[in-house]
Protein backbone atom coordinates (compact mmCIF):
# COMPACT_ATOMS: atom_id res chain seq x y z
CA UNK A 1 14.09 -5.79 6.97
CA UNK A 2 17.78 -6.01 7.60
CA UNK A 3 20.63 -3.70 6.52
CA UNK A 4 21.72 -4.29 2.81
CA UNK A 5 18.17 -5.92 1.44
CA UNK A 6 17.78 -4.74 -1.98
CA UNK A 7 14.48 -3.51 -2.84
CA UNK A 8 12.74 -2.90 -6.14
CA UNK A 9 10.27 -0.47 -7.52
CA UNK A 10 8.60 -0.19 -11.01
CA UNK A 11 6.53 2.81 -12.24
CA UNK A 12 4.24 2.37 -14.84
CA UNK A 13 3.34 6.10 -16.06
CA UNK A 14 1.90 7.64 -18.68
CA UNK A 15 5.11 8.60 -20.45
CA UNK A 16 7.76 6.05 -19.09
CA UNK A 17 7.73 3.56 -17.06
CA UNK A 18 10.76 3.46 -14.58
CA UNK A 19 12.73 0.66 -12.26
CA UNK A 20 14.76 1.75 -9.33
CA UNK A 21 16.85 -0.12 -7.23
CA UNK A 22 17.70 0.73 -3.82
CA UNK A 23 19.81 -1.02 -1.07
CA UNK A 24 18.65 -0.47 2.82
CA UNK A 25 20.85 1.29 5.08
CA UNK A 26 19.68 1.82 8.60
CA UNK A 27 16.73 2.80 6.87
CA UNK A 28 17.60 4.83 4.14
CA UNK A 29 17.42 3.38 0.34
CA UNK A 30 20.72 4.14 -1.68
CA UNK A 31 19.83 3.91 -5.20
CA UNK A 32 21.98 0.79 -7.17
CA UNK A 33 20.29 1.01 -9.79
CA UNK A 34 18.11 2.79 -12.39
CA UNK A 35 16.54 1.94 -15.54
CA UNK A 36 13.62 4.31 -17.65
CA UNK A 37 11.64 3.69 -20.58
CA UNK A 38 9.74 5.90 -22.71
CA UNK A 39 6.93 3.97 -23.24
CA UNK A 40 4.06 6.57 -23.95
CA UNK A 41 1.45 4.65 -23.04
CA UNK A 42 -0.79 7.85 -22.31
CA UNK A 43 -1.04 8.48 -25.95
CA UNK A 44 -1.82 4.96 -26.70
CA UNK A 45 -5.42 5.71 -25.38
CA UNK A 46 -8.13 5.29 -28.37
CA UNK A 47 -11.03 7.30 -28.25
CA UNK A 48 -13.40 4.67 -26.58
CA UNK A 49 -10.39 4.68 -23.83
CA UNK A 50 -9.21 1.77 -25.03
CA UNK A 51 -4.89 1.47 -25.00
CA UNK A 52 -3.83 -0.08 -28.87
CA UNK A 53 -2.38 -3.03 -29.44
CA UNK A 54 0.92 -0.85 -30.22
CA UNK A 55 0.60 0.40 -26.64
CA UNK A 56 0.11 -2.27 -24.73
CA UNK A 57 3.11 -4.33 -27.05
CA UNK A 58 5.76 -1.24 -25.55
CA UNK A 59 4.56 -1.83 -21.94
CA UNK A 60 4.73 -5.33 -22.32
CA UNK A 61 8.58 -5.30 -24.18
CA UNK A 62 9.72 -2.58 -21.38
CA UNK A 63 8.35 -4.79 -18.38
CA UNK A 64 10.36 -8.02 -19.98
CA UNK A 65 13.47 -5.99 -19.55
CA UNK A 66 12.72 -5.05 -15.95
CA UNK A 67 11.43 -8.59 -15.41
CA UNK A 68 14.84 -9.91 -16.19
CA UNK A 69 16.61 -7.56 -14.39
CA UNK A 70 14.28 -8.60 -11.20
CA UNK A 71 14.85 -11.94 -11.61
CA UNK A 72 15.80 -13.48 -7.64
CA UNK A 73 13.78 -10.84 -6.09
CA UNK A 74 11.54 -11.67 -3.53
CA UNK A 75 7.78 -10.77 -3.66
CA UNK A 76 8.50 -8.54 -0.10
CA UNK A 77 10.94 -6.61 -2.09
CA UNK A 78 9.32 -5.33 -4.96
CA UNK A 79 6.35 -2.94 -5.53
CA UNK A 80 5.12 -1.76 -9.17
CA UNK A 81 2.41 0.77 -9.41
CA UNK A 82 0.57 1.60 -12.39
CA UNK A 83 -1.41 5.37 -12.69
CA UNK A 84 -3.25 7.91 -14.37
CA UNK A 85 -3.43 6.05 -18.03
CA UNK A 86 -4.17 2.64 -16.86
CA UNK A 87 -6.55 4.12 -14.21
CA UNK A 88 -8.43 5.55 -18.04
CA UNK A 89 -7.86 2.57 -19.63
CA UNK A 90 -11.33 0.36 -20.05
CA UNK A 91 -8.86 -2.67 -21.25
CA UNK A 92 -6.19 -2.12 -18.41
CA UNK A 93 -7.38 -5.56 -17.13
CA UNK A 94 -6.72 -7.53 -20.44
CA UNK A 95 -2.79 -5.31 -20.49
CA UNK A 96 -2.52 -6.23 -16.67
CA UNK A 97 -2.87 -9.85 -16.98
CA UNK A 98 0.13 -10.45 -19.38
CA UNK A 99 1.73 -7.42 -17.66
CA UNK A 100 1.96 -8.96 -14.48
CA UNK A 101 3.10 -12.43 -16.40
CA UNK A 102 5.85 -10.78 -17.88
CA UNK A 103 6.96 -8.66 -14.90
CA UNK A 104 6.93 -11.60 -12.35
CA UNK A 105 5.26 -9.46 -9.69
CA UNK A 106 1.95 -7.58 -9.27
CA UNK A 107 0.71 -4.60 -10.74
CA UNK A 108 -1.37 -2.47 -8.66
CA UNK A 109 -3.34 0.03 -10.32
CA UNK A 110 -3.28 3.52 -7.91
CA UNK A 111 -5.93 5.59 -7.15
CA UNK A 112 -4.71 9.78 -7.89
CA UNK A 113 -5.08 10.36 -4.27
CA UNK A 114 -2.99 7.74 -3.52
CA UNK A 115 -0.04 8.75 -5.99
CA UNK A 116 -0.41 11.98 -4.35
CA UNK A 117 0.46 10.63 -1.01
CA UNK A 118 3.46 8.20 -2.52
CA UNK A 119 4.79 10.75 -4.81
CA UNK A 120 4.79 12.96 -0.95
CA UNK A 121 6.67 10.48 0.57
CA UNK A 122 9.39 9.97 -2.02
CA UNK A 123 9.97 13.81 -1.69
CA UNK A 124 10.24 14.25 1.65
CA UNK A 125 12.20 10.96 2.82
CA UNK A 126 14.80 12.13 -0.03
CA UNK A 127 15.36 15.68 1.39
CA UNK A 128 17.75 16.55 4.38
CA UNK A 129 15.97 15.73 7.44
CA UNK A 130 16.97 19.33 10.01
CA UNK A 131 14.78 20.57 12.19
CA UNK A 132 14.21 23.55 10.25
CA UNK A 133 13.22 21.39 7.28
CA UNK A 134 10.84 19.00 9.13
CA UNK A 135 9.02 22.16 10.35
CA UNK A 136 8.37 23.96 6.97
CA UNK A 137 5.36 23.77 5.05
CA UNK A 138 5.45 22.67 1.69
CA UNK A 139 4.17 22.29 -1.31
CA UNK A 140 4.75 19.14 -3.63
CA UNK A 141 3.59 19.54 -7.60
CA UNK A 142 4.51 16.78 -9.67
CA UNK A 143 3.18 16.83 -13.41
CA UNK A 144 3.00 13.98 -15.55
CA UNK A 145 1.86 12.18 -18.74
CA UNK A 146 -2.07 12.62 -17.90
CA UNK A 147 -2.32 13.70 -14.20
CA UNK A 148 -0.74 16.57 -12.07
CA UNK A 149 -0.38 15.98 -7.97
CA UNK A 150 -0.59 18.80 -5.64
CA UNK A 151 0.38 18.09 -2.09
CA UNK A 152 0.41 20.06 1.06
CA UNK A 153 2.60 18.17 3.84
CA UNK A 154 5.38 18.80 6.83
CA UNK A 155 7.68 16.27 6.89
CA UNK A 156 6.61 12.91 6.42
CA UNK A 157 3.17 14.18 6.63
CA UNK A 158 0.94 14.58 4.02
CA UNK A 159 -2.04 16.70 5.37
CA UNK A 160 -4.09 17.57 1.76
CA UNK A 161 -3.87 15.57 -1.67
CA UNK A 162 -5.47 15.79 -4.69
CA UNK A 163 -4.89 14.66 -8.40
CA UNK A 164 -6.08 16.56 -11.65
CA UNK A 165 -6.34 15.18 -14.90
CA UNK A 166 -4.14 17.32 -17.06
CA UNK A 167 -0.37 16.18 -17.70
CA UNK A 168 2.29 16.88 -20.14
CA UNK A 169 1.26 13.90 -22.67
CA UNK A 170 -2.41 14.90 -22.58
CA UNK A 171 -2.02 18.11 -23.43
CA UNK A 172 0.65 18.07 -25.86
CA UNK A 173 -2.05 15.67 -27.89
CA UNK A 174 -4.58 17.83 -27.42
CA UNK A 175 -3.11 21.25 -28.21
CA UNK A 176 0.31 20.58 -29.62
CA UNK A 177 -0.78 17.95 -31.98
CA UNK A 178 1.24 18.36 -34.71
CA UNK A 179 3.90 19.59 -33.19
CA UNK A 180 3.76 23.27 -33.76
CA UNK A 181 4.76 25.79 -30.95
CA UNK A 182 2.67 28.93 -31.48
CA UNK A 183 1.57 31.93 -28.92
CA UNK A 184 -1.92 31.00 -29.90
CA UNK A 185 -1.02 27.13 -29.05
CA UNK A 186 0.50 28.24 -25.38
CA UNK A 187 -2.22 30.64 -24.56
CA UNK A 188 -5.37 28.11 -24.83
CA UNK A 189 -3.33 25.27 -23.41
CA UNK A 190 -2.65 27.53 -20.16
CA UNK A 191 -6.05 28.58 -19.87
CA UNK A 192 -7.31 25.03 -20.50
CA UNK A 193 -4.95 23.64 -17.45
CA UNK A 194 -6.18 26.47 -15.27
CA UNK A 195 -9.45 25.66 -16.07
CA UNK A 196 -8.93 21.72 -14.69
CA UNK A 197 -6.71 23.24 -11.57
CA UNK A 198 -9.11 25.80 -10.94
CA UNK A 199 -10.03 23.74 -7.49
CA UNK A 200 -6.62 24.17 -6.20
CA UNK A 201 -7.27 27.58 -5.68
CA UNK A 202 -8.96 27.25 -2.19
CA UNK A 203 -6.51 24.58 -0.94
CA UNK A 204 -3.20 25.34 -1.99
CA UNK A 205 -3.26 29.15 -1.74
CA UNK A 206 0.12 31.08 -0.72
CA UNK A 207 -0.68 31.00 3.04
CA UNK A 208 -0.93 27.57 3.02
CA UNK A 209 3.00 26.38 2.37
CA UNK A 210 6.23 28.10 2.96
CA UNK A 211 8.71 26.85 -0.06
CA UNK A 212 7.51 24.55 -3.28
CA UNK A 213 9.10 21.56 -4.69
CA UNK A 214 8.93 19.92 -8.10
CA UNK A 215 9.19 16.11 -8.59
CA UNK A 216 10.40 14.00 -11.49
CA UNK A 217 8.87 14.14 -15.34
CA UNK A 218 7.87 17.74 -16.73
CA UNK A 219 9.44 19.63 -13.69
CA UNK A 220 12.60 17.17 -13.72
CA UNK A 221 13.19 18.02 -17.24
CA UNK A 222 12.38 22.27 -17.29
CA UNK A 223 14.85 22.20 -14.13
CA UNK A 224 17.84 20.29 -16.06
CA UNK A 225 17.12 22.91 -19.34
CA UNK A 226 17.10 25.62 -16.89
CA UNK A 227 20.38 24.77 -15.44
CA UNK A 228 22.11 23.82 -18.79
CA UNK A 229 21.02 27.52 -19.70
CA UNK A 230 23.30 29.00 -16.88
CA UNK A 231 20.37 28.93 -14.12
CA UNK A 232 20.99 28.43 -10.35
CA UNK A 233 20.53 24.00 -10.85
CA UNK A 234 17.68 22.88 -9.08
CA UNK A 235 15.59 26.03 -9.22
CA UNK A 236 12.70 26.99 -11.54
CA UNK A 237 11.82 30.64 -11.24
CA UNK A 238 8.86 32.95 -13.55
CA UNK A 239 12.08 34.57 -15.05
CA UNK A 240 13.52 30.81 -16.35
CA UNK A 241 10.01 29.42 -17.82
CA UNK A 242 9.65 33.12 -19.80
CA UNK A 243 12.82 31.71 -21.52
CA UNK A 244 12.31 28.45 -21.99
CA UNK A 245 8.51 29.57 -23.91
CA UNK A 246 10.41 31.67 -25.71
CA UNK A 247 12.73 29.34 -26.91
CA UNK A 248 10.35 26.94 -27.99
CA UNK A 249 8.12 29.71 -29.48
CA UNK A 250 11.56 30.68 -31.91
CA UNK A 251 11.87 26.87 -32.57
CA UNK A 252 8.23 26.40 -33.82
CA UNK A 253 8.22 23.08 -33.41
CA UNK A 254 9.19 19.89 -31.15
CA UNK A 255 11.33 18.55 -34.27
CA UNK A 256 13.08 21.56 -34.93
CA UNK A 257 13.77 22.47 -30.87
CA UNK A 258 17.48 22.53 -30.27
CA UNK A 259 18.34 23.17 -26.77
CA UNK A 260 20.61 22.07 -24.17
CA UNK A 261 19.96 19.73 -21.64
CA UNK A 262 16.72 17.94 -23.33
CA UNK A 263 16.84 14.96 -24.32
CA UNK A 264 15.18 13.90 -27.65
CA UNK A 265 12.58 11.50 -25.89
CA UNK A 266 11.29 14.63 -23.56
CA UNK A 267 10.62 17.03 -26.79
CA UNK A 268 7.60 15.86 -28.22
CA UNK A 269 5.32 16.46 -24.54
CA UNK A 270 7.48 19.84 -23.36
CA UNK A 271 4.93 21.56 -24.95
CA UNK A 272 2.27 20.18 -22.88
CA UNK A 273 3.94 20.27 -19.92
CA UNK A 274 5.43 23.54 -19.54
CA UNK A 275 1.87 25.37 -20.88
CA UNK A 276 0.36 23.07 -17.55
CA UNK A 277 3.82 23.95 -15.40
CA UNK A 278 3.21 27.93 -16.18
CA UNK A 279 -0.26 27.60 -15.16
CA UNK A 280 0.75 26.27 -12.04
CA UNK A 281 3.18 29.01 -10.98
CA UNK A 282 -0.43 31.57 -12.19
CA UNK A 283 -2.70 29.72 -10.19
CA UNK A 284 -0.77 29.11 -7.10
CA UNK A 285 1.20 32.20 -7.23
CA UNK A 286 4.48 30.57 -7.20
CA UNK A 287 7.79 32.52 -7.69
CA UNK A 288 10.50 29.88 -7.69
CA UNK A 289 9.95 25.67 -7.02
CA UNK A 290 12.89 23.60 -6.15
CA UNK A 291 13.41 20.58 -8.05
CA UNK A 292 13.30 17.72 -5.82
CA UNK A 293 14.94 14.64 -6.25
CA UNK A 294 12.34 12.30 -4.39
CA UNK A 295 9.24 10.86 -6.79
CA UNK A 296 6.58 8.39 -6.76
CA UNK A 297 9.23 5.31 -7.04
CA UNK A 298 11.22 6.23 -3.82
CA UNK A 299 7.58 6.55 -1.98
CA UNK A 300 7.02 3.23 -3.34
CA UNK A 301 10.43 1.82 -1.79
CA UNK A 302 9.90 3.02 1.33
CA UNK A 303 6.07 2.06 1.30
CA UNK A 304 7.89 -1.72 1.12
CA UNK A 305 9.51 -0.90 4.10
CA UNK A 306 6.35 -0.03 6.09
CA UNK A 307 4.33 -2.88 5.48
CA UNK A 308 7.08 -4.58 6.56
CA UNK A 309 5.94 -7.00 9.49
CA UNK A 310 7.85 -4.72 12.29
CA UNK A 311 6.57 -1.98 11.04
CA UNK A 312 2.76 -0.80 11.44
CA UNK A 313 0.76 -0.86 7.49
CA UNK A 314 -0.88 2.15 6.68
CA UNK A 315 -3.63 -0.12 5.70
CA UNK A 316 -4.61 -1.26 8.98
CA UNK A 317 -4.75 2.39 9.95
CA UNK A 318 -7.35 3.15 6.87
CA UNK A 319 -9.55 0.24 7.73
CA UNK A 320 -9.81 1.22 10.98
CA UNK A 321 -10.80 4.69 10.20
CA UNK A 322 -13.31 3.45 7.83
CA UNK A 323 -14.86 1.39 10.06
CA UNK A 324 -15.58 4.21 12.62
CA UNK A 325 -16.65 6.71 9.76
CA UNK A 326 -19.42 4.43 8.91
CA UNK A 327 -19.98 3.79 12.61
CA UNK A 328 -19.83 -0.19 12.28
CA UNK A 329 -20.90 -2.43 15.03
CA UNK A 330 -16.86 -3.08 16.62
CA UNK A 331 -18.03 -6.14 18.52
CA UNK A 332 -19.37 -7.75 15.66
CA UNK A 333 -16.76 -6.89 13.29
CA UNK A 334 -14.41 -8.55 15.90
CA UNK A 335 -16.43 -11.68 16.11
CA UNK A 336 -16.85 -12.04 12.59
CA UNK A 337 -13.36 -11.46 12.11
CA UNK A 338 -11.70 -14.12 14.68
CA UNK A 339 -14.32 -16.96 13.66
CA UNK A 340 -13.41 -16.39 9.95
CA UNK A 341 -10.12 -16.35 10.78
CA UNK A 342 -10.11 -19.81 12.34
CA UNK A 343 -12.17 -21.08 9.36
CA UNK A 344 -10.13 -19.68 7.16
CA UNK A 345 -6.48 -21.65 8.94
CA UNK A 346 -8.59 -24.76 8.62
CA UNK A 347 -8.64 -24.53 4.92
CA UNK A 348 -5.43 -23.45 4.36
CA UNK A 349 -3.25 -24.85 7.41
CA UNK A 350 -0.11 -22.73 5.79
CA UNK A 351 -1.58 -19.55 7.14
CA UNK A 352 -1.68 -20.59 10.60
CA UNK A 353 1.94 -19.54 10.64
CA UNK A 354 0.95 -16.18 10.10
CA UNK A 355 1.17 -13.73 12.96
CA UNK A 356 -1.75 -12.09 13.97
CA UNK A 357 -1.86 -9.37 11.50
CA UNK A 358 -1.22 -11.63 8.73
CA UNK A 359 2.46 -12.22 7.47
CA UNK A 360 3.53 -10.60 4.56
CA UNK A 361 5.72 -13.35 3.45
CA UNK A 362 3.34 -16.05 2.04
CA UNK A 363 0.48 -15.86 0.13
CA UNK A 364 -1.44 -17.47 2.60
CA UNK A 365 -0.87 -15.06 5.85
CA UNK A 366 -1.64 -11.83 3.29
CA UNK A 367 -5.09 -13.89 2.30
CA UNK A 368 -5.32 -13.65 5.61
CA UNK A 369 -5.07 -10.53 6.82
CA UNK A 370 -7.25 -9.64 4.10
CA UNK A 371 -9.63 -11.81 4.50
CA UNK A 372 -9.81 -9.52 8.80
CA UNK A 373 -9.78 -6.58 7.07
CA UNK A 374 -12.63 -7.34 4.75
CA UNK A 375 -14.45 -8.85 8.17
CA UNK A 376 -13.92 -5.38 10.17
CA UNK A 377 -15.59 -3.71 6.68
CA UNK A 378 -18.67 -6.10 6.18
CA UNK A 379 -21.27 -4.00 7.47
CA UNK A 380 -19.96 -0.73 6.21
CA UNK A 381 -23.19 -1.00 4.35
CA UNK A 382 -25.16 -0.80 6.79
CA UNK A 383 -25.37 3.28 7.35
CA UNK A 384 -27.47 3.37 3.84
CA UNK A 385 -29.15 0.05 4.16
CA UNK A 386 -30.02 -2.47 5.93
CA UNK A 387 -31.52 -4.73 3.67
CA UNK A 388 -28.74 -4.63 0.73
CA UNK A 389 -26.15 -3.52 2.59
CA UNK A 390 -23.26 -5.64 1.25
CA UNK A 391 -24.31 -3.63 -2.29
CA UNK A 392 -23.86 -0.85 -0.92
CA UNK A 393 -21.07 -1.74 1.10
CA UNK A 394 -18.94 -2.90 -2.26
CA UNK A 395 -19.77 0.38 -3.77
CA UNK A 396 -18.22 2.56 -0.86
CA UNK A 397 -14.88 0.46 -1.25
CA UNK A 398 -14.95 0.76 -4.39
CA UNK A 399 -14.86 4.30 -4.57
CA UNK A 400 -13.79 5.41 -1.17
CA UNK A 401 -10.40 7.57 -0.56
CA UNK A 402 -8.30 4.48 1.13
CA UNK A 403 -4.75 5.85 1.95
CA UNK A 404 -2.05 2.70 1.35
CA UNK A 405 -4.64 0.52 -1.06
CA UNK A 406 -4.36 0.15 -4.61
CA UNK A 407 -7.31 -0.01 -6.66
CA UNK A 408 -7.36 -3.41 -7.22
CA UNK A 409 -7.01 -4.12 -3.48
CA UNK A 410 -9.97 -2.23 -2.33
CA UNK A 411 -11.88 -3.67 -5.50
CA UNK A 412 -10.67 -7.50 -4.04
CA UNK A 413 -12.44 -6.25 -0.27
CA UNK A 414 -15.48 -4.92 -2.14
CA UNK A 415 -15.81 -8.37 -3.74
CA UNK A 416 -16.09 -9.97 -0.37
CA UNK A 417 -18.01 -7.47 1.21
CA UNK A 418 -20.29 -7.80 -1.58
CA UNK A 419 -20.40 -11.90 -1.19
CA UNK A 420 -20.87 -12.36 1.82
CA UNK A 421 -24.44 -13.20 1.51
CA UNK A 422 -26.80 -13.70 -1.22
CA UNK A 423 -26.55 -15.44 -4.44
CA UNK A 424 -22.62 -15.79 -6.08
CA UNK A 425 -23.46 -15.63 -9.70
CA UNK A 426 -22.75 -11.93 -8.98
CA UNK A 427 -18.88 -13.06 -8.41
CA UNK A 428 -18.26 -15.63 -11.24
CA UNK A 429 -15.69 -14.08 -12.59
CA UNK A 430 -13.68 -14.18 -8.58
CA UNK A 431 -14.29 -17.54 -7.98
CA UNK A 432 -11.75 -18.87 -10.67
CA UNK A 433 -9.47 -17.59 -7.84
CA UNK A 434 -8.90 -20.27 -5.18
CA UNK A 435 -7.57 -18.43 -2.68
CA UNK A 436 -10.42 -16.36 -2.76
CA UNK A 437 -13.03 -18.78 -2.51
CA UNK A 438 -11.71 -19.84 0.28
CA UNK A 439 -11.87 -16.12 1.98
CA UNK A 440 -15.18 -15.87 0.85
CA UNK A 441 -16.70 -19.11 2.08
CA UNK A 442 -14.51 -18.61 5.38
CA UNK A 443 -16.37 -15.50 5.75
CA UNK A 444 -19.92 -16.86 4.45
CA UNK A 445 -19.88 -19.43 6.99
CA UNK A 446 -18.32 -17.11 9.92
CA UNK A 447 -21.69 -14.67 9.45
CA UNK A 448 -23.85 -17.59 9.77
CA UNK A 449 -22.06 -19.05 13.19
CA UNK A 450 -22.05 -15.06 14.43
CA UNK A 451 -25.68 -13.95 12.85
CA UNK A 452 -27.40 -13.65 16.66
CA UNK A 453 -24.43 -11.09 17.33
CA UNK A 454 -22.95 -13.21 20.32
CA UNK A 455 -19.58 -15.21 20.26
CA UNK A 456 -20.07 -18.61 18.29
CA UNK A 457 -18.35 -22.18 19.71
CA UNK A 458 -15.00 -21.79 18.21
CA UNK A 459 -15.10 -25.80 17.37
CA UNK A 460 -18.31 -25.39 16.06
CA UNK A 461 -17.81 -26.45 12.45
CA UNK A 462 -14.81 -27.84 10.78
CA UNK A 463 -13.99 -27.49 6.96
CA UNK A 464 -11.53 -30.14 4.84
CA UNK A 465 -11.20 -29.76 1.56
CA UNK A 466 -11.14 -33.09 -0.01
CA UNK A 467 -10.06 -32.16 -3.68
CA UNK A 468 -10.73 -29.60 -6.37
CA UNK A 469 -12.94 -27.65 -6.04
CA UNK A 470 -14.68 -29.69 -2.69
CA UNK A 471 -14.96 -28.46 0.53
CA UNK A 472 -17.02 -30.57 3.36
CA UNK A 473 -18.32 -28.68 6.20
CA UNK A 474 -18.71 -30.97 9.56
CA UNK A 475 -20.61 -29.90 12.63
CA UNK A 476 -19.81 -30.92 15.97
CA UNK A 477 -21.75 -32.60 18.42
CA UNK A 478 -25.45 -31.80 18.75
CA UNK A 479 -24.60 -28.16 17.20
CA UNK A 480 -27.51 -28.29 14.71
CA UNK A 481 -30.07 -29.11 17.51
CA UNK A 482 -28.54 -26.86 20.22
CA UNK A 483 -28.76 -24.19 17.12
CA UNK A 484 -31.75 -25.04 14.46
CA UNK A 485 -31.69 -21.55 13.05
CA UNK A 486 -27.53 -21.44 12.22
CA UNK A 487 -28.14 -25.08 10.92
CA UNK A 488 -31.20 -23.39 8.87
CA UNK A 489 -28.81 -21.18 6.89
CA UNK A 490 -25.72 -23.28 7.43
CA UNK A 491 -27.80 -25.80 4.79
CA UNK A 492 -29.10 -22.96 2.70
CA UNK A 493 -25.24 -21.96 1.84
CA UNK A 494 -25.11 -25.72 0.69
CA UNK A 495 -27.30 -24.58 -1.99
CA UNK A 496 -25.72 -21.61 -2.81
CA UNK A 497 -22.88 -23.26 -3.60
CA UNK A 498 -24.30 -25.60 -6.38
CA UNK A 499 -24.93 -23.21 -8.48
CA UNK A 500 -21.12 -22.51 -9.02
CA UNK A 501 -18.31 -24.38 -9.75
CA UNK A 502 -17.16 -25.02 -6.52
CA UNK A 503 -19.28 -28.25 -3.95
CA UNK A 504 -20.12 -27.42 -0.64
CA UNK A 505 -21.35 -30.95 1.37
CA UNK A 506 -22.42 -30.88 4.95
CA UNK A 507 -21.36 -33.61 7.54
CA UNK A 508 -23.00 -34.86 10.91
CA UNK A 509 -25.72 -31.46 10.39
């Protein structure tokens, strides 16, 4: 990316969901602009996890704004990330489809881990860059509407991530319900938030960092009270939050809390999120955090800038190391990988553009680096079984830790890992995607050319699609004599195929 691109990214949180703005400078992002809503979409959650109508109707209004305001925007410039609530939510997908309508751009949904590392990165690409800074340890808390991050890092390293389900919206619904500030109130809410951080003991203990920061939401908010108060600005120490209970404990209630440097919309979860910030500063015996300015948005901006085409995607990393976790057959992988590829350019010539990563630019190239990624995964499976490995395969993607993926992007993978043979009733609801059909019968018809595990003829077969919904497979030459058995299941995918809405017909085989 040059000097001066603008780049977007929108945060979909539990409490608010935020837009920010950046310009690149040698690369640095200098925030233009910023724009916040409260949305409280983390107390919008029924009690069959279900967001209301109400809640989904505030996401929905917020994201028109911001979709209006990213109006010209390229797809390669903007990022939004949705987490903890709509990671709860059992009718995120239903909110998701108008929300990405609205918004112009996709949403992915997170995973905690994930947030974790973004919310690390935001941090420590906003602090001054010394050498004494790169080399201290630290410690990275960030609390919000339903989750809390802890992060262990140096530099732009993140080393250990985790995310806990207790945030300042959760618990203020849960033990400051009505509103009421009591002793009673902040003493079972601590112990309650201890209770869910109680892992954190044995891997963010005192040895383990040298100075801790705070990002964005609950801490953001404490540290600006703090300061207001006559505090050192940008510090949170034992001594400040002793005040700050104590002033809420004289108010007795959110509506009746008067104090400077709150704002109105932050009074109804403070509760909540200072009984979980306290516990903290107990559990990980913490005498002072610095408030950083850095949060999950900034990670997401400069995410952008990595999978950038010049610049190497963390994705590509994570496949990679999945693949030799699981110990999958490289040479294979490979093969399967090139031959879908080329099956995959004949369907859709626009991705033959694409360099040989896949270009992030079109929709086409990123099908298509997708579509390797998924090939280098397929057998993944295969370390649990043999015989329904592709099951099993899915299920691993589906709930592996996958640094740089979404949800929804290891959930896409799983869907062609898991169709790559057998019946495709299983995927109805995927094949209304195009795009995706045409990964999945790239890489369908790429296991059959490859299934003896040696290196098919790379003119072999070649696919047109002659309409909607109609592809026609033609094979070269003698091919189906020189190679009975790939002709064998070549004509069995055939038949596959009829049984969904998409025709496969077979030429000169």
């Amino acid at each position: 990316m040059q000097n001066g691109t603008r780049l977007a990214a929108v945060d979909l949180g539990s409490n608010s969901f935020r837009l920010e703005i950046g310009q690149l400078d040698h690369g640095q992002i200098h925030r233009t602009e910023y724009l916040k809503e409260t949305v409280r979409q983390g107390n919008g959650l029924d009690s069959a996890r279900n967001l209301t109508p109400e809640a989904m109707q505030r996401g929905w209004d917020a994201l028109a704004r911001f979709g209006e305001r990213l109006a010209g925007f390229k797809r390669s410039q903007v990022r939004a990330v949705a987490t903890q609530t709509l990671r709860e939510a059992r009718n995120r997908d239903e909110f998701l489809l108008r929300a990405r309508t609205i918004l112009g751009f996709g949403i992915d949904v997170i995973p905690g881990r994930e947030e974790a590392r973004l919310i690390y990165q935001g941090v420590a690409h906003m602090l001054p860059h010394t050498d004494a800074s790169d080399l201290e340890r630290r410690l990275v808390v960030d609390i919000g509407g339903r989750s809390t991050e802890m992060i262990l890092g140096h530099a732009l390293e993140a080393t250990v991530m985790e995310s806990y389900r207790v945030g300042s919206v959760a618990w203020s619904m849960k033990h400051f319900a009505e509103g009421q500030f009591t002793q009673a109130a902040f003493r079972a809410a601590e112990v309650a938030a201890k209770a869910v951080l109680d892992d954190a003991l044995t891997s963010y203990t005192r040895d383990q960092w040298d100075v801790a920061y705070g990002a964005s939401g609950t801490i953001g908010a404490v540290g600006d009270v703090l300061a207001a108060s006559g505090a050192e600005p940008g510090l949170i120490t034992r001594d400040g939050l002793d005040w700050l209970l104590d002033r809420l404990l004289k108010a007795g209630s959110a509506d009746k809390l008067r104090i400077d440097g709150m704002r109105d919309d932050r009074k109804a979860v403070i509760g909540g999120g200072v009984s979980v910030l306290r516990a903290v500063f107990d559990l990980l015996d913490i005498d002072e955090m610095k408030v950083a300015q850095g949060a999950l948005r900034h990670g997401v901006m400069y995410e952008l800038l990595e999978r950038d085409e010049s610049v190497a995607d963390l994705r590509t990393e994570t496949v990679a190391r999945l693949a030799s976790r699981f110990n999958v057959d490289a040479a294979q992988a490979r093969r399967v990988g090139e031959t879908a590829a080329a099956l995959f350019i004949q369907i859709e010539p626009a991705a033959r553009s694409a360099n040989p990563a896949g270009s992030t630019t079109s929709r086409a190239g990123r099908a298509l680096r997708k579509l390797g990624w998924a090939a280098q995964l397929h057998e993944i499976g295969t370390q649990i079984s043999h015989s329904d490995y592709h099951k099993h395969g899915a299920y691993i993607l589906d709930h592996c830790d996958a640094p740089g993926f979404a949800v929804n992007e290891m959930h896409a993978l799983g869907l062609l890992v898991l169709g790559q043979r057998g019946k495709l009733r299983k995927l109805e609801a995927a094949l209304d995607d195009e795009v995706f059909v045409m990964q999945l019968l790239s890489l369908r018809l790429a296991l059959i050319l490859c299934h003896a595990r040696r290196d098919p003829d790379p003119k072999a077969l070649r696919i047109t699609v002659t309409g909607g919904r109609f592809f026609v497979v033609a094979c070269q030459g003698n091919w189906s004599e020189v190679y009975p058995q790939s002709a064998h299941l070549l004509r069995e995918e055939v038949l596959a195929w009829q049984k969904t809405n998409w025709r496969v017909d077979l030429a000169g085989c």
